[in-house]
C-alpha atoms as a PDB file:
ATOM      1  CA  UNK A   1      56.572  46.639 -89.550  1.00  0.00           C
ATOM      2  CA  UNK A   2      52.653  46.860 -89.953  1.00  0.00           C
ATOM      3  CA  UNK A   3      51.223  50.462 -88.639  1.00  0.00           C
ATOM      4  CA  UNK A   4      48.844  50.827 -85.632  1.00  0.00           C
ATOM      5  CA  UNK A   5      45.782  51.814 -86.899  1.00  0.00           C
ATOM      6  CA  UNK A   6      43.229  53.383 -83.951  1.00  0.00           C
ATOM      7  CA  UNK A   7      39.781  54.229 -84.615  1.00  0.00           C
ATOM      8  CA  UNK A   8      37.745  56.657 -82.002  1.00  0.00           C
ATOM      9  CA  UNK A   9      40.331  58.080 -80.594  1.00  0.00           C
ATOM     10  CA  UNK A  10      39.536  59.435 -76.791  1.00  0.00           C
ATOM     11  CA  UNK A  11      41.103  61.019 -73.905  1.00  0.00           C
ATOM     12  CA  UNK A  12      40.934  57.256 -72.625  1.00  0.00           C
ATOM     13  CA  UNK A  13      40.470  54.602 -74.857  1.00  0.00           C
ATOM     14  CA  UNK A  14      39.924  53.985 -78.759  1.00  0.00           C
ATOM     15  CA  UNK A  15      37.255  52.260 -80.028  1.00  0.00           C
ATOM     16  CA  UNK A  16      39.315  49.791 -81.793  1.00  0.00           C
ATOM     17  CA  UNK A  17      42.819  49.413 -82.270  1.00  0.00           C
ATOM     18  CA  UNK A  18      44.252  46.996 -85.521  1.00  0.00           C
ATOM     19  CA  UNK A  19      47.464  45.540 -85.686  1.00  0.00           C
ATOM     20  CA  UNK A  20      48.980  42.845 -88.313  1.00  0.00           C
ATOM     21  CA  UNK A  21      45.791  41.912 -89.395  1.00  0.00           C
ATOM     22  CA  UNK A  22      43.884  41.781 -86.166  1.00  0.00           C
ATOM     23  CA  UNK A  23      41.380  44.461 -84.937  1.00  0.00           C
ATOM     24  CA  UNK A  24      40.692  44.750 -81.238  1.00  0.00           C
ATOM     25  CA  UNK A  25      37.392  46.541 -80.092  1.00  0.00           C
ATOM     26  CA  UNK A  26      36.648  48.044 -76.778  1.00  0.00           C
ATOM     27  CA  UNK A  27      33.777  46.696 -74.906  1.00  0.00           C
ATOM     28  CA  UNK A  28      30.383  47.743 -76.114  1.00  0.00           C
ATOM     29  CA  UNK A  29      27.739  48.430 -73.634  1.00  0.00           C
ATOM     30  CA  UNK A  30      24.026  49.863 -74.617  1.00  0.00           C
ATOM     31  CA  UNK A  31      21.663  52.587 -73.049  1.00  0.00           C
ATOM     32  CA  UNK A  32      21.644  52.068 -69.081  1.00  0.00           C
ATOM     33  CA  UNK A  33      18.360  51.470 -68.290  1.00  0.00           C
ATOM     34  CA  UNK A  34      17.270  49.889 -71.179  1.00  0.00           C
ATOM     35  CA  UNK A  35      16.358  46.101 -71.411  1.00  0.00           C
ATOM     36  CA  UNK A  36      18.513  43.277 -71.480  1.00  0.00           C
ATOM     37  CA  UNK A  37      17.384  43.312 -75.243  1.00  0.00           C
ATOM     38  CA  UNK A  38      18.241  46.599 -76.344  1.00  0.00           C
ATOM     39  CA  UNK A  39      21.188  46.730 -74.801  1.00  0.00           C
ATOM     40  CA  UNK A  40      22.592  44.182 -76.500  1.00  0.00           C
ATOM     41  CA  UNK A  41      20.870  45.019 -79.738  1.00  0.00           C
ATOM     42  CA  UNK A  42      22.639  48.524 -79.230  1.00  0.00           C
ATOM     43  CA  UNK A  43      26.168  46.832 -78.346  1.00  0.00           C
ATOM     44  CA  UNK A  44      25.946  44.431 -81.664  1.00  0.00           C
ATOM     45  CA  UNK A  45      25.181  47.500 -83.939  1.00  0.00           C
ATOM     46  CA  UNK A  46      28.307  49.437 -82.328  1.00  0.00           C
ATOM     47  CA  UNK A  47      30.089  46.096 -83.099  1.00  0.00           C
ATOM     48  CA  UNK A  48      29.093  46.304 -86.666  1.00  0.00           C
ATOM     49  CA  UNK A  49      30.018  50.262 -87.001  1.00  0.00           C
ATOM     50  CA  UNK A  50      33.420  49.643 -85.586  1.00  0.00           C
ATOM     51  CA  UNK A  51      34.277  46.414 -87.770  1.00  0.00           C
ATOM     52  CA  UNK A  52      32.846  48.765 -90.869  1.00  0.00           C
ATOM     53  CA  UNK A  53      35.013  51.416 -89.607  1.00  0.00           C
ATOM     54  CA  UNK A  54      37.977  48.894 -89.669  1.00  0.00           C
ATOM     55  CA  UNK A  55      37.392  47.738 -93.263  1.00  0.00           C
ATOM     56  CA  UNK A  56      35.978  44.471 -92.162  1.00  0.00           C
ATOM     57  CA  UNK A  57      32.606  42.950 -91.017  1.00  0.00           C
ATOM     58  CA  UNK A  58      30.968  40.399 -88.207  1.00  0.00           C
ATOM     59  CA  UNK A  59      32.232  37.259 -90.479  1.00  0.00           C
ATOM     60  CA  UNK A  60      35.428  38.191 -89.893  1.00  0.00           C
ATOM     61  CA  UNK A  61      35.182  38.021 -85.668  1.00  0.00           C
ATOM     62  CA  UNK A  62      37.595  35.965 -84.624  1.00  0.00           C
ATOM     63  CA  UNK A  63      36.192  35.610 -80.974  1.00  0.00           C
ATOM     64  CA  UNK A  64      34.035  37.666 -78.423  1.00  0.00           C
ATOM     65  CA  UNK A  65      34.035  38.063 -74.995  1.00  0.00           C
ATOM     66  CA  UNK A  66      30.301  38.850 -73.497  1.00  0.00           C
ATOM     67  CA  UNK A  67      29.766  40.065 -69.836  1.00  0.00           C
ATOM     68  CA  UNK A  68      26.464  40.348 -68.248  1.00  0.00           C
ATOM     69  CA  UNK A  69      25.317  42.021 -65.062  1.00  0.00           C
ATOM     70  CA  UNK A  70      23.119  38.791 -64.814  1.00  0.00           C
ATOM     71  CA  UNK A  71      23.792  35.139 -65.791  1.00  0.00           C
ATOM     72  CA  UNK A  72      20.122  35.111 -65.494  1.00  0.00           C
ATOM     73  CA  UNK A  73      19.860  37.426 -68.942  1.00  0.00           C
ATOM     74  CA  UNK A  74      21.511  35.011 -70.401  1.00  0.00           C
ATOM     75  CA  UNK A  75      18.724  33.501 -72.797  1.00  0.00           C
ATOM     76  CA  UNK A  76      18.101  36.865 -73.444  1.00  0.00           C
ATOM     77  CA  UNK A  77      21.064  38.485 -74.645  1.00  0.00           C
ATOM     78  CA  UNK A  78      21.095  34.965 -76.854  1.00  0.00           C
ATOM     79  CA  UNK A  79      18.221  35.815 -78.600  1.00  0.00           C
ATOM     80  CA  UNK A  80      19.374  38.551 -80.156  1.00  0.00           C
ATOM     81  CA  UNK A  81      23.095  37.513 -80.801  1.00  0.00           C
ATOM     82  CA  UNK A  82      21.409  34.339 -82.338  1.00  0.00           C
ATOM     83  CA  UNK A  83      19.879  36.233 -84.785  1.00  0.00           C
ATOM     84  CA  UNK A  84      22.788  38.811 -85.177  1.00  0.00           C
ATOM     85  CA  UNK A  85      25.984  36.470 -85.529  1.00  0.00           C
ATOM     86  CA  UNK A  86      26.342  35.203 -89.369  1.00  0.00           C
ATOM     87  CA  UNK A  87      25.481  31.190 -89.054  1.00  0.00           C
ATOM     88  CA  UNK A  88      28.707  29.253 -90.437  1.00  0.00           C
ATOM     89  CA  UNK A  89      30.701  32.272 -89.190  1.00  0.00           C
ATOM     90  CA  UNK A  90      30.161  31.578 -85.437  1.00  0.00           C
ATOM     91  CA  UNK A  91      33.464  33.007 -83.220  1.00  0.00           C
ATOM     92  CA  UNK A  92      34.955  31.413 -80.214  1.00  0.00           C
ATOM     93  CA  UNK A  93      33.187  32.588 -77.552  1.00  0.00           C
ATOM     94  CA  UNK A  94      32.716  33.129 -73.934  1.00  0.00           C
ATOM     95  CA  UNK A  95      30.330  34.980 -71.499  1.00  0.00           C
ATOM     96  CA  UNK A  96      30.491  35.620 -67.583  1.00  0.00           C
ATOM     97  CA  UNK A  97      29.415  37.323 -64.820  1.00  0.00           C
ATOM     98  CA  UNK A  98      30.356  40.433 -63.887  1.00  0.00           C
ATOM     99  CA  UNK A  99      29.837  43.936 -61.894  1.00  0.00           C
ATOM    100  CA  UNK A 100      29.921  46.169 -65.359  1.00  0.00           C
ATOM    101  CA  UNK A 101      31.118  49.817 -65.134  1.00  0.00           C
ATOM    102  CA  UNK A 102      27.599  51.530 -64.007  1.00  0.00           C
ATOM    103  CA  UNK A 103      24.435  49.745 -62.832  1.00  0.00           C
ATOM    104  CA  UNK A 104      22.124  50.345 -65.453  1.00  0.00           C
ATOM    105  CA  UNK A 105      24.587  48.691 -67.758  1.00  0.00           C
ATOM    106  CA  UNK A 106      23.293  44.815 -68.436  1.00  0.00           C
ATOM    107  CA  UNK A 107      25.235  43.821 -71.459  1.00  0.00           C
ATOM    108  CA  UNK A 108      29.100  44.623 -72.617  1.00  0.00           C
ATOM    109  CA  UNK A 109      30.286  42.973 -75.647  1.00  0.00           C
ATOM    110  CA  UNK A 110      34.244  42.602 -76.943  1.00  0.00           C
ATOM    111  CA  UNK A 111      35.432  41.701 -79.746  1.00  0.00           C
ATOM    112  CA  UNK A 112      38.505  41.084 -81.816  1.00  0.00           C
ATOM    113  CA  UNK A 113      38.079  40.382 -85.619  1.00  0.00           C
ATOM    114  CA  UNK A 114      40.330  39.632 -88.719  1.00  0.00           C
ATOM    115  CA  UNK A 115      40.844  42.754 -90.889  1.00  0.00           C
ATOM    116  CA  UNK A 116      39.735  41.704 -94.541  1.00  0.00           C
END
């Protein structure tokens, strides 16, 4: 049987949790306050300290889930995953509308990746 591996441990949540190959992050939100761009450059750099945490890397996500305070931020928050995610590497992927945990947050970004 494959051991549970958690990384970030906290009172509430970890940061990631990998299982039998798979690693599943939390959802990554930026500063509050901050623009639609920075918060989502801020999420995808937590992304990519997690994955390195896990032993694997961004090539690796299987899919990602991206909420946004906004649908109208949507071009937005694109421009900066565009230029994040690894071209021929793109994950399934799907983003929505929703009420996020605090108001200034704009962005939250989940993840679950293949451990290498």
């Amino acid at each position: 049987m494959s051991e549970i591996k958690r990384i970030g441990v906290g009172a509430r949540m970890s940061e990631a949790v990998c299982y039998n190959g798979i690693a599943w992050l939390a959802g990554q939100v930026g500063t509050a306050g901050e623009s639609v761009t920075q918060q989502t450059q801020t999420c995808l750099a937590e992304v990519d300290r997690i994955l390195a945490a896990a032993g694997t890397d961004k090539t690796r996500i299987l899919s990602t889930q991206i909420w946004l305070a906004d649908m109208a931020d949507f071009a937005e928050m694109n421009a900066v995953w565009d230029t994040w995610v690894p071209q021929g590497h793109t994950p399934a992927r799907a983003t929505g509308e929703a009420k996020l945990a605090a108001p200034g947050y704009l962005v939250e970004v989940i993840v679950t990746a293949a451990l290498a």
